[in-house]
Protein backbone atom coordinates (compact mmCIF):
# COMPACT_ATOMS: atom_id res chain seq x y z
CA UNK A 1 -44.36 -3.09 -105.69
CA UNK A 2 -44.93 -6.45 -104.60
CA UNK A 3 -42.22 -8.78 -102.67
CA UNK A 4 -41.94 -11.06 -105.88
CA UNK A 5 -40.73 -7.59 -108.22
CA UNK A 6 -38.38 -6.61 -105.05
CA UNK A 7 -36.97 -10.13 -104.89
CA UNK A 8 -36.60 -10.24 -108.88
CA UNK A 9 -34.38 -6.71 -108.47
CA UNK A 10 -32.64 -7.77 -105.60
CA UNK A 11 -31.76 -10.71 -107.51
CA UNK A 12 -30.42 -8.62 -111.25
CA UNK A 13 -28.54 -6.68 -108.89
CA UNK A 14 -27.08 -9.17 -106.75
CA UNK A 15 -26.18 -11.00 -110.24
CA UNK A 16 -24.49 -7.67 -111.35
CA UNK A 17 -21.94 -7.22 -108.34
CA UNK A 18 -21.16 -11.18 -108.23
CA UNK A 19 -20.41 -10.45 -111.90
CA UNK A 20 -17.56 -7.52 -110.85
CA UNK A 21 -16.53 -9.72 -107.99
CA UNK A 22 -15.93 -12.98 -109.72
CA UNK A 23 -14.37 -11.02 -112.79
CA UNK A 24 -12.07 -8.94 -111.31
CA UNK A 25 -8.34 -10.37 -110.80
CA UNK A 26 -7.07 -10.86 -107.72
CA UNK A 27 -4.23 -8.07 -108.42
CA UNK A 28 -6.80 -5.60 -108.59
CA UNK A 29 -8.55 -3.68 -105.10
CA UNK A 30 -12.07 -2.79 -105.91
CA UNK A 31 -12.23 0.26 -103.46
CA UNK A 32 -15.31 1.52 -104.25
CA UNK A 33 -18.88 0.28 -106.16
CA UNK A 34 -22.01 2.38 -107.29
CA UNK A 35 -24.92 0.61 -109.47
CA UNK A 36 -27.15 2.75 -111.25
CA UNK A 37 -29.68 0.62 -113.78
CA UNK A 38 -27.02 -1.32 -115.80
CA UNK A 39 -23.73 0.61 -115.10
CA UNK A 40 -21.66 -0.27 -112.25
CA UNK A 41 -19.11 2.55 -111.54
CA UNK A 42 -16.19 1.44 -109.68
CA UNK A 43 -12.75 2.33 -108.44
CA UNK A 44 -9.91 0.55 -108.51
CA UNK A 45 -6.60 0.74 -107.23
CA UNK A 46 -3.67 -1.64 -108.91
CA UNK A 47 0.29 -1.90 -109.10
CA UNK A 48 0.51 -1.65 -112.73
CA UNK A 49 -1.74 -0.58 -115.82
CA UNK A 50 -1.42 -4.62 -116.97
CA UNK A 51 -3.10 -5.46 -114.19
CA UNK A 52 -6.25 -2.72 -115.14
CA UNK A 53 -5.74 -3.91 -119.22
CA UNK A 54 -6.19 -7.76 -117.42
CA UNK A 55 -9.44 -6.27 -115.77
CA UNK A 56 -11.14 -5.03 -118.92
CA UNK A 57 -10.09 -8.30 -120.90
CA UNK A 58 -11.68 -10.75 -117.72
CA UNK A 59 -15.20 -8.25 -118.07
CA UNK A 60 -15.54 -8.22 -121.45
CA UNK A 61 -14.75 -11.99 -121.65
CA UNK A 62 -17.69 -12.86 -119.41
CA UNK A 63 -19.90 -12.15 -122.52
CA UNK A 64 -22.41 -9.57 -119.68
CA UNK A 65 -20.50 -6.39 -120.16
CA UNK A 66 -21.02 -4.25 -122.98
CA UNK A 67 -18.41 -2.02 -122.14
CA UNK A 68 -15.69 -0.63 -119.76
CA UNK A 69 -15.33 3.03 -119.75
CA UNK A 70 -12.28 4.14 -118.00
CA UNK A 71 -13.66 7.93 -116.53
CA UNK A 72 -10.57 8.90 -115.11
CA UNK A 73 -6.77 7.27 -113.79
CA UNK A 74 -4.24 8.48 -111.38
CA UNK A 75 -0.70 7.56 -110.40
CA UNK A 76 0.45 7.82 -107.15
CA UNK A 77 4.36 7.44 -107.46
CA UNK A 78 4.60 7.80 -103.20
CA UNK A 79 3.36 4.31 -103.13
CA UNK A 80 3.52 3.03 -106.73
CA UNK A 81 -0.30 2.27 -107.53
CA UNK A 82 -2.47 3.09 -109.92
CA UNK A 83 -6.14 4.31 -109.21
CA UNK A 84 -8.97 4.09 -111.99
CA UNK A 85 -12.33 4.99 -112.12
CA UNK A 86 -14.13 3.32 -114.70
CA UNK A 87 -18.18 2.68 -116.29
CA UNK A 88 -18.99 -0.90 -116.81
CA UNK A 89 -22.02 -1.27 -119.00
CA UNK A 90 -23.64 -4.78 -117.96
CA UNK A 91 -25.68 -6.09 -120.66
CA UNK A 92 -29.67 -5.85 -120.13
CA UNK A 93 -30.27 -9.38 -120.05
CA UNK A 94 -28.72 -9.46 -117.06
């Protein structure tokens, strides 16, 4: 592959995380971040469940997600978060 195709990639993918990063509210800790083609998988750790139900509103609002998946959620009571691990499907044309 040439430097051009890398750049273009590089590019979609930097796109996709400054997508996540300028979407995501400030009450919400992205902890972790995986991208695989056009799914980001992420954790997240919040205070509240409105804060996650603010999340999905802000992706799916930016018109470049297809979807939010939520995989799996967890309360810790000991310190009164919520962790959630969740599938974003970021549209192709992205």
């Amino acid at each position: 592959s040439s430097y051009k195709e890398l750049s273009t990639v590089s590019t979609k993918t930097e796109e996709k995380i400054s997508l996540i990063y300028t979407s995501t509210p400030a009450e919400v800790v992205i902890l972790g971040l995986t991208l695989k083609d056009d799914v980001l998988e992420l954790v997240l750790r919040t205070n509240n469940a409105t804060d996650f139900a603010k999340l999905v509103v802000s992706y799916l609002g930016s018109k470049k997600v297809d979807s939010v998946i939520l995989k799996g959620a967890v309360y810790t009571p000991k310190t009164n978060t919520f962790d959630f691990d969740v599938y974003v499907n970021v549209k192709k044309s992205i």
